[in-house]
Protein backbone atom coordinates (compact mmCIF):
# COMPACT_ATOMS: atom_id res chain seq x y z
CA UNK A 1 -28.79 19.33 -59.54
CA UNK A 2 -26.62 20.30 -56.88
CA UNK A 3 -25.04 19.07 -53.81
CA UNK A 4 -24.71 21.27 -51.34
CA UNK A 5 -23.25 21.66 -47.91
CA UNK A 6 -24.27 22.47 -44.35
CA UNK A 7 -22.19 22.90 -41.40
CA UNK A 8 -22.89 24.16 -38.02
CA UNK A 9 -20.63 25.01 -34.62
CA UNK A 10 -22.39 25.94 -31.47
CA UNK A 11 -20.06 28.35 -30.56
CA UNK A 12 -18.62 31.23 -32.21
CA UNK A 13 -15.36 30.06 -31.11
CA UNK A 14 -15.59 27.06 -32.71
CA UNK A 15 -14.23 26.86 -36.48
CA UNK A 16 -16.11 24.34 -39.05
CA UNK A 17 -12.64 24.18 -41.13
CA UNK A 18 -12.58 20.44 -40.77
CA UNK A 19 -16.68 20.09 -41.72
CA UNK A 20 -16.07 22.57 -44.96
CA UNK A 21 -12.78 20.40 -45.24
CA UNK A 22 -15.18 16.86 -45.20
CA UNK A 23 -17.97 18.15 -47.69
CA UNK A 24 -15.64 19.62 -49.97
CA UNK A 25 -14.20 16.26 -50.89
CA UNK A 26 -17.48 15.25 -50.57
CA UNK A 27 -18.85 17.14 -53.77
CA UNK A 28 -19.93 19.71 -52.39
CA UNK A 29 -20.48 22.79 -54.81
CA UNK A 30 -21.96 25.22 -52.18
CA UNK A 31 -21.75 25.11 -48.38
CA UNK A 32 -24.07 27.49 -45.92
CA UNK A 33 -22.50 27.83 -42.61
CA UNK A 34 -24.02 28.34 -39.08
CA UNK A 35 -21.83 29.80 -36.10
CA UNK A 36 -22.35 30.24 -32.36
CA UNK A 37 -26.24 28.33 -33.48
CA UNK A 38 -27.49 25.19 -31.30
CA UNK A 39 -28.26 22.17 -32.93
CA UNK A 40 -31.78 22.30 -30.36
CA UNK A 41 -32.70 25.16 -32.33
CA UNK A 42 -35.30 24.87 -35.22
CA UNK A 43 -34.78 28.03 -37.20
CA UNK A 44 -31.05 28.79 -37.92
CA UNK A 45 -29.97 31.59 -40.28
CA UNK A 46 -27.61 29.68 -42.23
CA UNK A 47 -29.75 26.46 -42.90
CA UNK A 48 -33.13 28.70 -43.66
CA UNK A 49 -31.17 30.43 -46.17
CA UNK A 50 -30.07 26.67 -47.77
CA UNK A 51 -33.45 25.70 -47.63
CA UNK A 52 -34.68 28.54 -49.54
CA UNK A 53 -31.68 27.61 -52.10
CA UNK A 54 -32.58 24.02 -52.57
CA UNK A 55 -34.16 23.03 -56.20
CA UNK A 56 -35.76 19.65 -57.15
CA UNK A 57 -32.78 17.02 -57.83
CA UNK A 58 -30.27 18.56 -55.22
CA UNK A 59 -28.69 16.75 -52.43
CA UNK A 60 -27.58 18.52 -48.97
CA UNK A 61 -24.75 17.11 -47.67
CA UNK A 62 -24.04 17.04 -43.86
CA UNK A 63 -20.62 15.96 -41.89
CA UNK A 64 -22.37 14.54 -39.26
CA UNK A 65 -26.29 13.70 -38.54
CA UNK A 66 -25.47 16.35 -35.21
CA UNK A 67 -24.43 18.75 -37.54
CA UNK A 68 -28.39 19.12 -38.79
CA UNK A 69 -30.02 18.67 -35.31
CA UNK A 70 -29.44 17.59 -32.08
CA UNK A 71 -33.50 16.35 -31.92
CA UNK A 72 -34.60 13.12 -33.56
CA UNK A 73 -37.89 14.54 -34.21
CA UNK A 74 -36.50 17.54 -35.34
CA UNK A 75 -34.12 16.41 -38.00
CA UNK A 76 -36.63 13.79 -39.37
CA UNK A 77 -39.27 16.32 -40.18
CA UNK A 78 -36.37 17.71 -42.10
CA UNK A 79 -35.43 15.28 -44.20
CA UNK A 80 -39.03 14.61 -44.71
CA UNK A 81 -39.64 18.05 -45.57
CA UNK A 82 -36.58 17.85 -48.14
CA UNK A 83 -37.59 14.59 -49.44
CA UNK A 84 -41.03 16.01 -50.33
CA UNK A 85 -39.44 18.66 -51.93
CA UNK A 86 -37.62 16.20 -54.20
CA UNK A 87 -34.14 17.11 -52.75
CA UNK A 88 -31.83 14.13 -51.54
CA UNK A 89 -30.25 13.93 -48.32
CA UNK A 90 -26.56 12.48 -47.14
CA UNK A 91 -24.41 12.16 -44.13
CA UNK A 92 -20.39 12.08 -45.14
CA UNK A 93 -19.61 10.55 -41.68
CA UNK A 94 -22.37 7.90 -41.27
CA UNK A 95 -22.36 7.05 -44.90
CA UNK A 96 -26.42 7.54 -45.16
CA UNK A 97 -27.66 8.76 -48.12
CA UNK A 98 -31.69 8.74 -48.35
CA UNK A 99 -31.61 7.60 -52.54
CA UNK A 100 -32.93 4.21 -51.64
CA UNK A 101 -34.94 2.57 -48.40
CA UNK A 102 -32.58 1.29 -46.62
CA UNK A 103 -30.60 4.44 -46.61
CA UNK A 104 -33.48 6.11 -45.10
CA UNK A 105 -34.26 2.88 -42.26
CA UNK A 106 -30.66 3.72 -41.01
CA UNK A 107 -31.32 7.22 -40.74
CA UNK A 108 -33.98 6.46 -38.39
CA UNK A 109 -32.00 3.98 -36.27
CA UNK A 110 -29.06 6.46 -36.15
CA UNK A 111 -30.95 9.24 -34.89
CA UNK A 112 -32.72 7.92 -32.64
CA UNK A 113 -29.84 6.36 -31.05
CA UNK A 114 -27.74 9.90 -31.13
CA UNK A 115 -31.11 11.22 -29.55
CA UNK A 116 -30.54 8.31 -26.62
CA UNK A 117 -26.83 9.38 -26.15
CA UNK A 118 -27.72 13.37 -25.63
CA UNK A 119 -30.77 11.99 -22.88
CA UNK A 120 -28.46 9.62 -21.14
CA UNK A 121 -25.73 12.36 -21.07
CA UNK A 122 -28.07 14.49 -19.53
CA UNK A 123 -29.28 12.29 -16.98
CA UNK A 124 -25.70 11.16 -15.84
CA UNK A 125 -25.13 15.09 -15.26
CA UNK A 126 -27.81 15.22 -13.24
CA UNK A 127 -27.11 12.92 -11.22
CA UNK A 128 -23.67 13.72 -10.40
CA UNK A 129 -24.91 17.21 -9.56
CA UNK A 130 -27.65 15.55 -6.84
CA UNK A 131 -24.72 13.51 -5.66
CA UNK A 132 -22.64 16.69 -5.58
CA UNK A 133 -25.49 18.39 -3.42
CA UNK A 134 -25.99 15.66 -1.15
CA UNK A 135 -22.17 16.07 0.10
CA UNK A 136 -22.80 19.58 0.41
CA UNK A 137 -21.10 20.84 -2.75
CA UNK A 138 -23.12 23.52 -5.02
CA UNK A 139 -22.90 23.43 -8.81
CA UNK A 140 -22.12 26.66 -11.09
CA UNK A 141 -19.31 29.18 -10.11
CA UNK A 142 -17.76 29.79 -7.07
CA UNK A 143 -18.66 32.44 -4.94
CA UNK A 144 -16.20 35.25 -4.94
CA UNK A 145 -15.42 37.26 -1.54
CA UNK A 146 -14.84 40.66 -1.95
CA UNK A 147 -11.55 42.24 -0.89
CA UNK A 148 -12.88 45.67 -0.04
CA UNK A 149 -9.61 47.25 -0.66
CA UNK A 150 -9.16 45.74 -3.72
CA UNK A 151 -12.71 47.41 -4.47
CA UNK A 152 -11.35 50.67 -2.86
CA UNK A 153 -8.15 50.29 -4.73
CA UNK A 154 -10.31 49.76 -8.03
CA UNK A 155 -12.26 52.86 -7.71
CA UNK A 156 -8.97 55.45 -6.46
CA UNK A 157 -7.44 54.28 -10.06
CA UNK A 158 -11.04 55.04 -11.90
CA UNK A 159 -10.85 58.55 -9.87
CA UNK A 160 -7.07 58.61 -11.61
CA UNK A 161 -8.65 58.43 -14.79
CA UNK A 162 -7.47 54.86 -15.78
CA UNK A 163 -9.51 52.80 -17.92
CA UNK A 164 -10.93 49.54 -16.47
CA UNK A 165 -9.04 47.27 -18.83
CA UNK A 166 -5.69 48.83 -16.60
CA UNK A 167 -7.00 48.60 -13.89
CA UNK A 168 -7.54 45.10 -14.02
CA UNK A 169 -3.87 44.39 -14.80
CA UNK A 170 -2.70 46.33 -11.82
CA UNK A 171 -5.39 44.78 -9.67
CA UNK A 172 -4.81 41.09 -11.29
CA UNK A 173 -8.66 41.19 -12.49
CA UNK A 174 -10.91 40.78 -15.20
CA UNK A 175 -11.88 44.17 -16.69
CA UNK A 176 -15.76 42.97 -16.16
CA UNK A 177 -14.79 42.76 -12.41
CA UNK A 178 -13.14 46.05 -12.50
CA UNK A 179 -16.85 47.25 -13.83
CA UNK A 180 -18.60 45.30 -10.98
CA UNK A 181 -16.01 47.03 -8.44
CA UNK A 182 -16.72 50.44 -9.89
CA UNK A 183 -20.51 50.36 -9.83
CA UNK A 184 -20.56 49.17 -5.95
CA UNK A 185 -21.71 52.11 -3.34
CA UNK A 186 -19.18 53.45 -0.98
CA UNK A 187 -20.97 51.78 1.70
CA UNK A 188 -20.62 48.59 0.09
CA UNK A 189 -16.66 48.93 0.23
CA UNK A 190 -16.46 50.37 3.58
């Protein structure tokens, strides 16, 4: 009998430090570790191999009910799934633990109410993008007009021999622009 940890960042940029921090004082004697993963997503690399770990009596410890998924649905099959199994489930943050019943009634509550946050979220960001629309203004990235001598500039330094990495520091681009410059047809820059 084991407790055991699982953390999760949705982008690989993102550090779990302070989660591993959390579930170490928490007990924890093992912690699996998901990076760059969405909480959306069923199957995760990190938590399948944890699941595969987990014996009858263990308890997988989460920082946050999040942390486990980002679905209500989702993350109470879960639990149910690990509760059949005979493994217990707690949440460091929210102070759930599913030992007893009313641990369990305030998973439910909590979850669906995270689940209402994330859908109200989303609705408030679409609206402000139909109110963006209506007054003319277009969501996503900017569009970019192309200074053809930049472009011409671009591909002379190429000819040079320069790597693309340069010659986005002498042009004052990103090298990914540099390739986009490079690959354009001569009478695209004339």
């Amino acid at each position: 009998m084991g407790s055991i940890g699982y953390t999760r960042v949705s982008t690989l940029e993102q550090n779990a430090d302070l989660q591993c921090a959390a579930l170490g004082a928490a007990g924890c004697d093992r912690i699996f570790t998901d990076h760059g993963v969405s909480g959306t997503v069923a199957s995760r690399p990190e938590l399948d191999k944890l699941l595969d770990h987990l014996r009858e009596g263990d308890e997988v410890v989460v920082w946050k009910l999040d942390r486990l998924g980002r679905n209500t649905r989702n993350l109470l099959a879960l639990i149910d799934d690990l509760e059949q199994r005979g493994v217990h489930f707690r949440s460091v943050t929210e102070g759930i633990s599913t030992t007893g019943p009313m641990g369990r009634a305030m998973l439910t509550v909590m979850s669906a109410f995270a689940q209402l946050e994330r859908d109200q979220l989303a609705e408030r960001t679409r609206a402000g993008m139909a109110v963006a629309a209506e007054q003319g203004r277009k969501a996503g990235r900017r569009e970019v007009t192309i200074d053809h001598a930049t472009v011409k500039r671009a591909q002379d330094l190429k000819a040079q021999g320069l790597a693309p990495a340069d010659i986005g520091k002498i042009i004052g681009t990103s090298r990914a622009t540099v390739y986009r410059y490079l690959s354009m047809g001569a009478n695209e820059v004339s």
